[in-house]
N, C-alpha and C. Protein backbone atom coordinates (compact mmCIF):
# COMPACT_ATOMS: atom_id res chain seq x y z
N UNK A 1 250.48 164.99 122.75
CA UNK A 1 250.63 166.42 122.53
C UNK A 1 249.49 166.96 121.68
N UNK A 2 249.00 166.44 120.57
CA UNK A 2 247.74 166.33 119.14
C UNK A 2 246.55 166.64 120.61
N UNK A 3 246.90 165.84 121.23
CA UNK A 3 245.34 165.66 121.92
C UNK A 3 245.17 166.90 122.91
N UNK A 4 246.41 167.16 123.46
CA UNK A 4 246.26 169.01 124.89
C UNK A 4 245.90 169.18 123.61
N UNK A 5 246.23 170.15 122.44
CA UNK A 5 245.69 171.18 121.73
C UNK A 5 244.87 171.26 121.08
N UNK A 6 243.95 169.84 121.27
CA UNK A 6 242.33 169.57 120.68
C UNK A 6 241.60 169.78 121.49
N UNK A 7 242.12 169.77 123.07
CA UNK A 7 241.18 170.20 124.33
C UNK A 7 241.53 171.10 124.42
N UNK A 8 242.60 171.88 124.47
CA UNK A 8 242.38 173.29 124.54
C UNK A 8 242.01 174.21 123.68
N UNK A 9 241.62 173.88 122.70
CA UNK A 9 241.36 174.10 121.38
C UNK A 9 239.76 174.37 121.66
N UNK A 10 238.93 173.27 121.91
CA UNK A 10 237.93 172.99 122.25
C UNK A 10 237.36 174.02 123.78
N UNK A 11 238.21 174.04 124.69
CA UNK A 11 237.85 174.70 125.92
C UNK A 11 238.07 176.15 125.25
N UNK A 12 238.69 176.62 124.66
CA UNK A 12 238.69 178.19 124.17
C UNK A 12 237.51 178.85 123.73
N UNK A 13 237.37 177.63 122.87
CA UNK A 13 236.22 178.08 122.16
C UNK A 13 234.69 177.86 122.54
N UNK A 14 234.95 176.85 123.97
CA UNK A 14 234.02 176.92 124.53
C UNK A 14 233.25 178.51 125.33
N UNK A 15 234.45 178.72 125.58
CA UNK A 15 234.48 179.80 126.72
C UNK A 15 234.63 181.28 125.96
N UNK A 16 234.92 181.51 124.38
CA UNK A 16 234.89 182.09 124.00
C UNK A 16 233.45 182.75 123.71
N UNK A 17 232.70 181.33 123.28
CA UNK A 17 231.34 181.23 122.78
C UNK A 17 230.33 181.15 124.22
N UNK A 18 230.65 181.11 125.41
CA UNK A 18 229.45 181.55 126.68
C UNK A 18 229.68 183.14 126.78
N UNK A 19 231.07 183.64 126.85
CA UNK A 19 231.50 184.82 126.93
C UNK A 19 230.99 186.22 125.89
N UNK A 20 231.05 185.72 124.71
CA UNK A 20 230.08 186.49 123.51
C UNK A 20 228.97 186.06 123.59
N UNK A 21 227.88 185.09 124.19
CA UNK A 21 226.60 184.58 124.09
C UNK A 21 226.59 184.29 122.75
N UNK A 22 227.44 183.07 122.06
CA UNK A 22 227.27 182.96 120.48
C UNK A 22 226.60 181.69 120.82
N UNK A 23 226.00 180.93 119.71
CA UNK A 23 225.49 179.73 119.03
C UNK A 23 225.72 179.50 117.94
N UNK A 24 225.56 177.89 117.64
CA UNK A 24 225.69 177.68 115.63
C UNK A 24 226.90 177.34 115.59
N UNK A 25 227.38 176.46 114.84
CA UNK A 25 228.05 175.66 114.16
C UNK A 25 229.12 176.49 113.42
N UNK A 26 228.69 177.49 112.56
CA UNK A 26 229.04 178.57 111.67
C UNK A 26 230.53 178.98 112.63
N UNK A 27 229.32 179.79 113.62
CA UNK A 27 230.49 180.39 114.79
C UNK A 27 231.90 179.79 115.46
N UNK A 28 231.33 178.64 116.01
CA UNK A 28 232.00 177.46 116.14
C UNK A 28 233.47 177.37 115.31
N UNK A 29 233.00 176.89 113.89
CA UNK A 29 233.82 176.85 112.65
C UNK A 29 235.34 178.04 112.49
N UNK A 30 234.50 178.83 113.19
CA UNK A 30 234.89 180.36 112.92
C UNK A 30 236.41 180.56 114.12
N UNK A 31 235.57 180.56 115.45
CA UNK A 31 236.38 180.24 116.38
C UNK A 31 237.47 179.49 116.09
N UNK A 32 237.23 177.99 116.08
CA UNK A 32 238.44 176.82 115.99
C UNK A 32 239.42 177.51 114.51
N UNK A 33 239.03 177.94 114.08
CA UNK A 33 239.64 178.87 112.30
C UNK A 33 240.70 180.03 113.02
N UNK A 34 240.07 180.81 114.19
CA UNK A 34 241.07 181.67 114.91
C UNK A 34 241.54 181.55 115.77
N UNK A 35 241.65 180.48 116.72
CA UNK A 35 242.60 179.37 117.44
C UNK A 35 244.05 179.34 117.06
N UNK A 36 243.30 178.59 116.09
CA UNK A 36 245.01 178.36 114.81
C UNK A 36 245.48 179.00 114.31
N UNK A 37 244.79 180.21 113.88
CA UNK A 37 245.44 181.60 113.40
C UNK A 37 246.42 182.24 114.73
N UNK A 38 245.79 182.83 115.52
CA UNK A 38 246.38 183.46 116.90
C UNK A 38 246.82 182.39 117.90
N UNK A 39 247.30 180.94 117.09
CA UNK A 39 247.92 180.71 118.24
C UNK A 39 247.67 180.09 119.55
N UNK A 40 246.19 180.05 119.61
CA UNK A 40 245.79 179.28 121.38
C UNK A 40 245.92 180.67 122.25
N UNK A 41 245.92 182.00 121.99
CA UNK A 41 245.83 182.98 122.62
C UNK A 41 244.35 183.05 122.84
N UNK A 42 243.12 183.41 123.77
CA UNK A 42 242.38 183.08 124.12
C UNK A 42 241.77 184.66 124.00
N UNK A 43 242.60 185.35 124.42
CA UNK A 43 242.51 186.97 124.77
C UNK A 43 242.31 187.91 122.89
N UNK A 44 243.35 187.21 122.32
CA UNK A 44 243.37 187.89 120.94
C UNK A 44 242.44 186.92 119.97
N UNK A 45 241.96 186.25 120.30
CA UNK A 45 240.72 184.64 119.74
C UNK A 45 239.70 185.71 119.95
N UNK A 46 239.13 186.05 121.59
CA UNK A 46 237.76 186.87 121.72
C UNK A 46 237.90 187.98 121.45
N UNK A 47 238.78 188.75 120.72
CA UNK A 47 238.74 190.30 120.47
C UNK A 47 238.64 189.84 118.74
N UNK A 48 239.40 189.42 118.38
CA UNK A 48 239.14 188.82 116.33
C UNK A 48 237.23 188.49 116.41
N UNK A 49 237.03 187.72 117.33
CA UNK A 49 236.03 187.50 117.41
C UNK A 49 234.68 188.58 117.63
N UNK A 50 235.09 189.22 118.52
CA UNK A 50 233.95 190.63 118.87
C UNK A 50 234.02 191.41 117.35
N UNK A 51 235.40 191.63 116.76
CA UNK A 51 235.17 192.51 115.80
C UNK A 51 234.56 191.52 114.81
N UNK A 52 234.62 190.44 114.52
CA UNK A 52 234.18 190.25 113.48
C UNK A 52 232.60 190.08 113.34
N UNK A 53 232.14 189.50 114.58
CA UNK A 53 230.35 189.75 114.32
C UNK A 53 229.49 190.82 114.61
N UNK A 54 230.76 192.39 115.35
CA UNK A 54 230.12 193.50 115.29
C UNK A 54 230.24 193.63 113.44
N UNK A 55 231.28 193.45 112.55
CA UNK A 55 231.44 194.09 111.41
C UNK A 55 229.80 193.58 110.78
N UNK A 56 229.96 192.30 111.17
CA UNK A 56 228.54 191.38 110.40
C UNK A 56 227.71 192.01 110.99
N UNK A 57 227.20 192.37 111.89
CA UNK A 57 226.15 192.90 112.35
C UNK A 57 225.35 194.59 111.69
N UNK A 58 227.08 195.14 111.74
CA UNK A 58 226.74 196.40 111.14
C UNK A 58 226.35 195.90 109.69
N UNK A 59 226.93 195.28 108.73
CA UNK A 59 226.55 194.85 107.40
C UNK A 59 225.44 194.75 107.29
N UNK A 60 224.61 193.80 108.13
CA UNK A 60 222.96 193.48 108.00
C UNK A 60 222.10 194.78 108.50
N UNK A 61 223.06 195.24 109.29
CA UNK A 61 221.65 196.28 109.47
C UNK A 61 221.69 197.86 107.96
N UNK A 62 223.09 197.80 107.91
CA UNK A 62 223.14 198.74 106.43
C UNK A 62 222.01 198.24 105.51
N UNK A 63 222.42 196.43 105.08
CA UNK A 63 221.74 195.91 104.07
C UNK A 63 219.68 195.95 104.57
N UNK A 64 219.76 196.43 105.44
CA UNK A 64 218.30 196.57 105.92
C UNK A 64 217.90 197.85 105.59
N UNK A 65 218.62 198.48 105.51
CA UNK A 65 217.98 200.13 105.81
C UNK A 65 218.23 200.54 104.32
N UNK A 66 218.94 199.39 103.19
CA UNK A 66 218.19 199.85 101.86
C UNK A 66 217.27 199.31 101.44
């Protein structure tokens, strides 16, 4: 049973990470972190996910433009 939810665990976040075009370890980390939060929901995994590296994204570009 340990082992389906380490592969599916793994395939989510595979497919999470071709689907956003992510890379890095970081991300990775991040993903398998909201797996376990939401559950193995795949749908509410890539939406936690979109918002959270648009929020980062907007951050760096604020922290640029001072």
């Amino acid at each position: 049973m340990n082992e389906e939810k380490d592969e599916e665990k793994v395939r989510i976040v595979k497919a999470v990470m071709n689907d956003l075009g992510l890379s890095g370890e970081s991300k990775k980390r991040l993903l398998e972190k909201l797996v376990d939060e939401y559950g193995y929901d795949e749908a509410k995994v890539k939406y936690k996910a979109k918002r959270a590296f648009i929020t980062e994204r907007y951050a760096i570009e604020k922290e640029r433009e001072k």
